[in-house]
Structures are given as C-alpha cells and as structure tokens.
C-alpha atoms as a PDB file:
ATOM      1  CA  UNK A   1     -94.402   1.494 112.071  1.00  0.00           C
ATOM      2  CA  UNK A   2     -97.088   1.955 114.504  1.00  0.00           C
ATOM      3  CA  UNK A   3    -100.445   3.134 112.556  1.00  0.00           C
ATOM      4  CA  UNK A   4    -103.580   4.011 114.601  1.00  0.00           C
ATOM      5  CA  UNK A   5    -107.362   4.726 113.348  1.00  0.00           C
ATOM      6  CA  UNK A   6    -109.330   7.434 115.163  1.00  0.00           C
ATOM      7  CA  UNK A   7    -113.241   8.641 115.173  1.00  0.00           C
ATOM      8  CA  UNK A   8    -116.161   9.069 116.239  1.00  0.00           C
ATOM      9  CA  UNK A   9    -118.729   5.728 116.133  1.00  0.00           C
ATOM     10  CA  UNK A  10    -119.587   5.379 112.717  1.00  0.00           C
ATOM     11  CA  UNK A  11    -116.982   6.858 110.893  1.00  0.00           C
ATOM     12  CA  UNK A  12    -115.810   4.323 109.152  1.00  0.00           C
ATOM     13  CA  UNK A  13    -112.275   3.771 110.389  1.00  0.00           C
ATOM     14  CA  UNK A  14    -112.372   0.284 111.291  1.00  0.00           C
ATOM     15  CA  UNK A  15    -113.368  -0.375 107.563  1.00  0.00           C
ATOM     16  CA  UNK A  16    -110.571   1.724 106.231  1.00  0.00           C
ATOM     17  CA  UNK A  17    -107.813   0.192 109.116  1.00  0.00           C
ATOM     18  CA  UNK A  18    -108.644  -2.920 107.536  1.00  0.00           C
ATOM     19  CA  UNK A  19    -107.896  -1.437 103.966  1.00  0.00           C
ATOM     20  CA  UNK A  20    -104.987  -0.512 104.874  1.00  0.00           C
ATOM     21  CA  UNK A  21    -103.771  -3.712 106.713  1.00  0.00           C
ATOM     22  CA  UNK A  22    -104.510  -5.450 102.922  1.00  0.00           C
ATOM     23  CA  UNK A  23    -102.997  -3.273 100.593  1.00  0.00           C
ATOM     24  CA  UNK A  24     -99.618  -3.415 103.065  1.00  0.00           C
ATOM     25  CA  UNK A  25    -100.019  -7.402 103.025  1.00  0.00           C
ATOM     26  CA  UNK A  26    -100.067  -7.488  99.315  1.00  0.00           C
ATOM     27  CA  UNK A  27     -96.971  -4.916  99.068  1.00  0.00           C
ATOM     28  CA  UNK A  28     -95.106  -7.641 100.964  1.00  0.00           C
ATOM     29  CA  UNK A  29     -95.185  -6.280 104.588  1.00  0.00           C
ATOM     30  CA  UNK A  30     -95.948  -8.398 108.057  1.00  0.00           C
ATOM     31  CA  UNK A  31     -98.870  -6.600 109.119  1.00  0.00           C
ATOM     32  CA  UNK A  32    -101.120  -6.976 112.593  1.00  0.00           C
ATOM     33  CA  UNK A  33    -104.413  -5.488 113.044  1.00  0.00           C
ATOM     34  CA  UNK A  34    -105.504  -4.906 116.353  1.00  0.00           C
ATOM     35  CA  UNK A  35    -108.340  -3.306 118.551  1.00  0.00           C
ATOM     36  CA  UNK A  36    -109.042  -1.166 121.698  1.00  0.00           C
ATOM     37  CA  UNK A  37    -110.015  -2.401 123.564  1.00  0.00           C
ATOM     38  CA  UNK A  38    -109.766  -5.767 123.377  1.00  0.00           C
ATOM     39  CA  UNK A  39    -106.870  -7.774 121.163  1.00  0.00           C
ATOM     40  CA  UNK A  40    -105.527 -10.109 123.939  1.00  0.00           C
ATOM     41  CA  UNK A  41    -107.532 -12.833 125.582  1.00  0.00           C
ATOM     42  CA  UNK A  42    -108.043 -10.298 128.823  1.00  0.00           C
ATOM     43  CA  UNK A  43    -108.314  -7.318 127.101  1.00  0.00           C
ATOM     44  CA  UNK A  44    -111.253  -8.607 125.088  1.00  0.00           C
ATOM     45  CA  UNK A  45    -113.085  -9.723 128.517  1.00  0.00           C
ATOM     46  CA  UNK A  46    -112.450  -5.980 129.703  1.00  0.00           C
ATOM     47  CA  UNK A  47    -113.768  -4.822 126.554  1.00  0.00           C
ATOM     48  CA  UNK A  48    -117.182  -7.091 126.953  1.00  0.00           C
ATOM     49  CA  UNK A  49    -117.383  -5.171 130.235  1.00  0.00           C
ATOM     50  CA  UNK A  50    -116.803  -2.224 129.219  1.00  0.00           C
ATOM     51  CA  UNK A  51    -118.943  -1.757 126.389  1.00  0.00           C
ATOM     52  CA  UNK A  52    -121.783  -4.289 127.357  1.00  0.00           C
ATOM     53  CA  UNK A  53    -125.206  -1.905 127.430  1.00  0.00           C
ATOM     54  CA  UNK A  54    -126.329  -3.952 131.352  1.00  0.00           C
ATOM     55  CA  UNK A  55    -123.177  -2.425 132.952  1.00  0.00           C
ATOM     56  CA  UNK A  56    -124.754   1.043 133.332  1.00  0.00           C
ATOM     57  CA  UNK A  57    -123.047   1.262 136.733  1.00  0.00           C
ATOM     58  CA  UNK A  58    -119.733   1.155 135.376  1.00  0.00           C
ATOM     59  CA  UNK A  59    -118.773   4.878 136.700  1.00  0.00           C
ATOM     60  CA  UNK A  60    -116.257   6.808 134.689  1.00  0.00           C
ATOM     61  CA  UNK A  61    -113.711   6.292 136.338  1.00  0.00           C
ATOM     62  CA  UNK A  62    -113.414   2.601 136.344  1.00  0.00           C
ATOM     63  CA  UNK A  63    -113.952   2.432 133.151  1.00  0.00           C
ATOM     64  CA  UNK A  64    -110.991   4.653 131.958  1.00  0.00           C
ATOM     65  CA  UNK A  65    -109.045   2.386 134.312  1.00  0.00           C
ATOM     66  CA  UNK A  66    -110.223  -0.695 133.097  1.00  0.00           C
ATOM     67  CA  UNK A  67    -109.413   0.317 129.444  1.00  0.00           C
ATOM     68  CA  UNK A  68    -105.758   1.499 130.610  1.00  0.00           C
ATOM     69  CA  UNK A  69    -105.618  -1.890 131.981  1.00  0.00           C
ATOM     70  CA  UNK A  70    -106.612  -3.202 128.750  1.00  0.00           C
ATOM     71  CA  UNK A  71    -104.073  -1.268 126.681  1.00  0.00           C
ATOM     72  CA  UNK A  72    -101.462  -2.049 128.855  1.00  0.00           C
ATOM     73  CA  UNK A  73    -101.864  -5.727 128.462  1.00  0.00           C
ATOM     74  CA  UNK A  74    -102.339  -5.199 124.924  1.00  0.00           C
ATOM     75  CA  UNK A  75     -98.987  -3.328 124.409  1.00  0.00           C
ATOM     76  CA  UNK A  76     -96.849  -5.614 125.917  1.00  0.00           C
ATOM     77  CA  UNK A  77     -98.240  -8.705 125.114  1.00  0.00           C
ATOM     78  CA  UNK A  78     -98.574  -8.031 121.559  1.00  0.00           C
ATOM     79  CA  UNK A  79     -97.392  -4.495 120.125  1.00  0.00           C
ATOM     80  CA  UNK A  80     -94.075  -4.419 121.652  1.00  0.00           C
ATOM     81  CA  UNK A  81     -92.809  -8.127 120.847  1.00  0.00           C
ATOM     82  CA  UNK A  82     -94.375  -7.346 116.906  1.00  0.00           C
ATOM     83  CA  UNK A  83     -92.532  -3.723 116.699  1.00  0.00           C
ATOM     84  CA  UNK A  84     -89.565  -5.484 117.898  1.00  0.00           C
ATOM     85  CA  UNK A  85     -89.763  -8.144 114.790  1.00  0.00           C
ATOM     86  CA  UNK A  86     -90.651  -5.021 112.462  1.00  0.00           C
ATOM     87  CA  UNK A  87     -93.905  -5.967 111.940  1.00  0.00           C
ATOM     88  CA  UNK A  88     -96.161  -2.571 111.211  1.00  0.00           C
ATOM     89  CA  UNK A  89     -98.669  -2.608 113.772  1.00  0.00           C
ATOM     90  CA  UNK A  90    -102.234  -0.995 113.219  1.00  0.00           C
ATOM     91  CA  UNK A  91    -104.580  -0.432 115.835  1.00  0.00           C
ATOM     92  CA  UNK A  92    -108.438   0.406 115.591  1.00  0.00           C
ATOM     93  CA  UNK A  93    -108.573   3.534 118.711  1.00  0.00           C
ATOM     94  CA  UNK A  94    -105.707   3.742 120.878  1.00  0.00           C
ATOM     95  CA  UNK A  95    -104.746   6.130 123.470  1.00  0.00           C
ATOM     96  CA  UNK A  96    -106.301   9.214 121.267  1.00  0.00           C
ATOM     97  CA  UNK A  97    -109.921   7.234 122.040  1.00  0.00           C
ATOM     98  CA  UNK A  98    -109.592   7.559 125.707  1.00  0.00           C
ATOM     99  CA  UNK A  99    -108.722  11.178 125.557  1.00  0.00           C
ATOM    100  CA  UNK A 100    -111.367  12.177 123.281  1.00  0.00           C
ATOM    101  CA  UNK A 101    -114.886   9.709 125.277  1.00  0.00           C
ATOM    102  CA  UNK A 102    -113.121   9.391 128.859  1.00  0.00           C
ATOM    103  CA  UNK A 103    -111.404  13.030 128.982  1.00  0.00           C
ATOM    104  CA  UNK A 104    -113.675  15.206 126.737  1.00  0.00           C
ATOM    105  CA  UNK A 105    -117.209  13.009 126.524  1.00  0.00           C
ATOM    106  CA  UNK A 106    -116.811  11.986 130.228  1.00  0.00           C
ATOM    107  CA  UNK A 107    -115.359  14.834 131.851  1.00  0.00           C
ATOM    108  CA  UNK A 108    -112.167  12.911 133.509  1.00  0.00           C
ATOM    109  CA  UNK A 109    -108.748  15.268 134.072  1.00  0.00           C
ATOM    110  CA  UNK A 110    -106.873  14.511 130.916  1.00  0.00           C
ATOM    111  CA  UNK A 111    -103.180  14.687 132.992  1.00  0.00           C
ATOM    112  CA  UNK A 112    -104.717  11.705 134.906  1.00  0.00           C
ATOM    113  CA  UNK A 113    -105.585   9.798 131.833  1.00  0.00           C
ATOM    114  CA  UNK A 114    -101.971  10.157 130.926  1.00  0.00           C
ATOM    115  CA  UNK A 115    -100.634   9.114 134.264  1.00  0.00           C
ATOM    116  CA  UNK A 116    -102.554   6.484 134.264  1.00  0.00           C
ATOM    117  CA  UNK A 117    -101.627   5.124 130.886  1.00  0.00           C
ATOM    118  CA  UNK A 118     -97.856   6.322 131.014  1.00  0.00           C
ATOM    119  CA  UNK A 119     -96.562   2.892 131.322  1.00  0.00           C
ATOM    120  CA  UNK A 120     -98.276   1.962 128.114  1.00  0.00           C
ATOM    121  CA  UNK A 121     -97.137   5.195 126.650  1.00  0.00           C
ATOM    122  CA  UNK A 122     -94.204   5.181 127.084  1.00  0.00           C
ATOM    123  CA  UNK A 123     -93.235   2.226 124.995  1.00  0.00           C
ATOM    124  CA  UNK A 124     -95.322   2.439 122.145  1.00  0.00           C
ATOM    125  CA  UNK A 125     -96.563   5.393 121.098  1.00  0.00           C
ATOM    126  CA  UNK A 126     -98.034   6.030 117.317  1.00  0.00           C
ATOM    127  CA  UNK A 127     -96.250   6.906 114.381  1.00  0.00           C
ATOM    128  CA  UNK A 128     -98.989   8.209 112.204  1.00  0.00           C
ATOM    129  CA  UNK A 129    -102.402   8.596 113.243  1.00  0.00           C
ATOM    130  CA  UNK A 130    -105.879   8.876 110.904  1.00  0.00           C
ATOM    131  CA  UNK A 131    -108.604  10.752 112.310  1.00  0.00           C
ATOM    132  CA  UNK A 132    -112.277  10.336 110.740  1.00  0.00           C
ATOM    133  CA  UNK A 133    -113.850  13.436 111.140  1.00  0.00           C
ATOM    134  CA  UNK A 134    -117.806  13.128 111.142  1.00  0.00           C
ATOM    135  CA  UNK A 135    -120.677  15.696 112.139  1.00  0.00           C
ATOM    136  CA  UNK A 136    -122.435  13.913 115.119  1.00  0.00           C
ATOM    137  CA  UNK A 137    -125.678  14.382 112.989  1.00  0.00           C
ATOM    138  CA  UNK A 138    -123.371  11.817 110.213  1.00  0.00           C
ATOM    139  CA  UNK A 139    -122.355   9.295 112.778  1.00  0.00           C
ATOM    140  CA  UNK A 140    -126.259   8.929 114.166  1.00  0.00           C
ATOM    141  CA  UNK A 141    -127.643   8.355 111.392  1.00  0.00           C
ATOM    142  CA  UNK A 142    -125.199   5.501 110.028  1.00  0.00           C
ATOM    143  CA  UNK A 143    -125.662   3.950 113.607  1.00  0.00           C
ATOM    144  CA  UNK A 144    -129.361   3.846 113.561  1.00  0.00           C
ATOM    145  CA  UNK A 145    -129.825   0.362 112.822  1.00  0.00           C
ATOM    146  CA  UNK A 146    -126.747  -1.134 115.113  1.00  0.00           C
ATOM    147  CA  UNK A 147    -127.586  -2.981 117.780  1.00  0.00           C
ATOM    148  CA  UNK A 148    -125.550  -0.179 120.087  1.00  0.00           C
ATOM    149  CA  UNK A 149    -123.015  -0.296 122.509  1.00  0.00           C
ATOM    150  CA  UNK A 150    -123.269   1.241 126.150  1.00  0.00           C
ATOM    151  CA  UNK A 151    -121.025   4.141 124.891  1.00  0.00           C
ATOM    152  CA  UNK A 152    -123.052   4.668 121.349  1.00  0.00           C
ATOM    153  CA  UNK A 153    -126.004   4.860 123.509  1.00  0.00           C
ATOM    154  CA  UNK A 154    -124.740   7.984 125.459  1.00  0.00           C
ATOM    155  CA  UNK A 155    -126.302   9.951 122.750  1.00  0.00           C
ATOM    156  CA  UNK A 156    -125.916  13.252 120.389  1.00  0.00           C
ATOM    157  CA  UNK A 157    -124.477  15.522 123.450  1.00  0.00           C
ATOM    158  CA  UNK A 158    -121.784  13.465 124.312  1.00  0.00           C
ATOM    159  CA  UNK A 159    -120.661  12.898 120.627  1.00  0.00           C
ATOM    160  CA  UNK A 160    -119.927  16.177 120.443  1.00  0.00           C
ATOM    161  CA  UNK A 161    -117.978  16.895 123.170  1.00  0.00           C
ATOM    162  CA  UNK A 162    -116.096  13.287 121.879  1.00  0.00           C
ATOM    163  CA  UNK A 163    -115.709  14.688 118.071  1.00  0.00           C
ATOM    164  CA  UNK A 164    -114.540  18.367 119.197  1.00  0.00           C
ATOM    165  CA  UNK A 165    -111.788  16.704 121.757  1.00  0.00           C
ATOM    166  CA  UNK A 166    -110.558  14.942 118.309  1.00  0.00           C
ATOM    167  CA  UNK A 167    -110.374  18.312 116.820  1.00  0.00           C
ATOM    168  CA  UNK A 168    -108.776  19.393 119.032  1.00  0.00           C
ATOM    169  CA  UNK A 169    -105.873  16.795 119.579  1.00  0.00           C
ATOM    170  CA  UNK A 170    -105.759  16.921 115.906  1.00  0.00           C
ATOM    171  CA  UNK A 171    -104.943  20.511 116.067  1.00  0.00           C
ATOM    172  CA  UNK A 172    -101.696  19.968 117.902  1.00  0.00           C
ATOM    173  CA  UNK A 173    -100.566  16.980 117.110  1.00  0.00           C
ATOM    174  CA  UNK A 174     -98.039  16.221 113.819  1.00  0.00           C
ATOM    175  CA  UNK A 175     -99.176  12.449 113.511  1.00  0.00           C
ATOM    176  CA  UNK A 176    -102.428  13.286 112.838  1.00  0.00           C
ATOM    177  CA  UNK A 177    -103.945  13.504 109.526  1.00  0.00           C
ATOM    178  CA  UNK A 178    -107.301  14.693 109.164  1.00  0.00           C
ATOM    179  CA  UNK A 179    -109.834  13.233 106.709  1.00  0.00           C
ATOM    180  CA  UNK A 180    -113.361  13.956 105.792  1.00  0.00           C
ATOM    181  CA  UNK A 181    -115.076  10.653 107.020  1.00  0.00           C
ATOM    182  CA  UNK A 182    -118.203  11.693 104.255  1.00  0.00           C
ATOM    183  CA  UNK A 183    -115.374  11.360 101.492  1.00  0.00           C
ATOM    184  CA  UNK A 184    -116.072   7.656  99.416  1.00  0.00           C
ATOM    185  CA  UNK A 185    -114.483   4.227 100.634  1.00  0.00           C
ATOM    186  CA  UNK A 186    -112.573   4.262  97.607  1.00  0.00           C
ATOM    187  CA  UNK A 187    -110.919   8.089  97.814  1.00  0.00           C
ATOM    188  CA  UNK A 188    -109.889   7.508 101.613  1.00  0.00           C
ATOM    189  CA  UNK A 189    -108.800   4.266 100.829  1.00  0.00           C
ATOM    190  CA  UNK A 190    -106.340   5.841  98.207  1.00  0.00           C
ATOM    191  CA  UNK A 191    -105.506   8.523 100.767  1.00  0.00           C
ATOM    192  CA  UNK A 192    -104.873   6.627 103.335  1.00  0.00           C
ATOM    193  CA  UNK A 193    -102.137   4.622 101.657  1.00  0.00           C
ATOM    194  CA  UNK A 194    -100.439   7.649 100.064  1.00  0.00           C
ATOM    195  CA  UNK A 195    -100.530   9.525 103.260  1.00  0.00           C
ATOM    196  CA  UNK A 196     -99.184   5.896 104.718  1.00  0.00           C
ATOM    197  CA  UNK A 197     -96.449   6.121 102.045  1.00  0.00           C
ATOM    198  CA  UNK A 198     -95.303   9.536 102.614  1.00  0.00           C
ATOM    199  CA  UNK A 199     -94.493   8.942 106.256  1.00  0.00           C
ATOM    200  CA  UNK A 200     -92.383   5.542 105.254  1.00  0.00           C
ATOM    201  CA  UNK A 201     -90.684   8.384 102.993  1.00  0.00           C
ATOM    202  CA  UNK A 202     -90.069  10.781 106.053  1.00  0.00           C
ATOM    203  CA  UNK A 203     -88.443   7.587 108.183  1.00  0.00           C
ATOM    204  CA  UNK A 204     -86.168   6.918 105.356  1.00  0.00           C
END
C-alpha cells in the first residue's frame, strides 16, 4: 500500500507518519518512510534549495518544477522498486502538497502541475491519504519557535489559501480522510491505524 501524510506546517503529520510506520513494523510489515521533497540523494539537494530561507529568488515556477523533479526521482528510484517487493510505502507530502502551496498558495494552473508531474503520477499514485486539518491561527502558533523554512515564512495569507486548497481536494477525493489536527497524539494515533486497517479490509 501506498500511504501519504498531508497538512499544513505544523500539523503534526510527520509525527503521526512516523506512528504509523512503527505500529506497521511491529505488526510484522516491511515498511519505508519517506519525504517530499527530498528521500533520494538528489532529491534531498533539491529540497535544500528549495526550502533554504537565502533562495528568495526562487520564482514559483521553478520551484514547482524543481519539486516535480524531485518526486520523480523519488518514485522511481525508491517507491516503485519497494511497491514492487510489497513493501507499504509512506510518504510525508506527496503530490497533494504541491497542489495545495504551488497551485492554491502560489497561484500556479493546477492542470500544469499535473502535466508536469504525470510521469510520476502515473505510476504511483496513493492508496489512502491523511489530511491534518489545522486553523492557520493553530499552525502559527506551534511554529513560533522553529527556526522557519522559506515556505513557513510566507506567512498567515498564504496558509490559508494552502489549508482551504486541502479542503478542498479533500472534498472530492475518496482517499482522503480528514482529521482534526487539534485532536491528542494518542487519539489520531489510534485513528490513524484503524482508518489504516479498514482500507487493508477494502483491498481484501
């Protein structure tokens, strides 16, 4: 199965991605964790690039095609040969990310985002999908202290137009399942597995 976290900075997914990736290790399963972007040797340069707070020239749409470029290495030089071994993959952001900050926080064409991507897409696209939801007034305040990235810098305006593009793939989307990011570690822990146990259920 292919698994992928979702949210707005601060949300908490990458904590509960790794959750996840534990309890399915102790049930007996070959599990990878991954990130986006980043996870390969190249795709982690790309993501120091892309993230690092200096490159404020970086316009938008280099960076949406330097993340593609990213996933795309990502996908076939990991995902792929571990899907084919049946190892369940889970990845912190995937393609949901760059619709949500390149399409709806930058303002980039969202058919071009999946043109660009397609050849990505088209091999490995998620099973089941978590989405974090968090008020932007949430996520700001339990990234105070973090030494920021350049896209947690962009501020209070552009996490909204980020969260409501979640929404809103959310909305019309099957994979997704929608969790209150303010619930306790503990209770979306326990939801996350069960919701992670249904779908096994539905494949079956």
């Amino acid at each position: 199965m292919f698994i992928t976290f979702e949210g707005i900075d601060g949300s908490g997914k990458s904590t509960q991605a790794n959750f996840l990736k534990n309890q399915l290790q102790n049930d007996g399963y070959d599990v990878i964790l991954l990130r986006e972007p980043g996870g390969t040797i190249i795709s982690e340069k790309i993501r120091d690039l892309v993230l690092n707070h200096r490159a404020s020239s970086v316009s938008p749409l280099t960076e949406a095609l330097l993340i593609a470029s990213s996933r795309y290495q990502l996908v076939n030089e990991i995902i792929l040969p571990a899907l084919k071994k049946n190892t369940i993959v889970i990845c912190d952001r995937y393609i949901d990310s760059t619709i949500a900050y390149q399409g709806y926080g930058r303002g980039i064409n969202i058919s071009w985002l999946n043109e660009i991507n397609k050849y990505s897409l088209m091999h490995a696209n998620p099973e089941l999908t978590y989405l974090f939801d968090l008020k932007v007034e949430d996520s700001m305040l339990r990234i105070k202290n973090k030494n920021k990235d350049r896209i947690e810098l962009e501020g209070k305006d552009f996490l909204s137009k980020v969260r409501n593009g979640y929404l809103k793939l959310a909305k019309n989307s099957k994979r997704f399942i929608l969790l209150n990011a303010m619930d306790s570690p503990e209770k979306l822990k326990n939801k996350v597995y069960n919701y992670y146990l249904n779908k096994k259920n539905e494949n079956f």
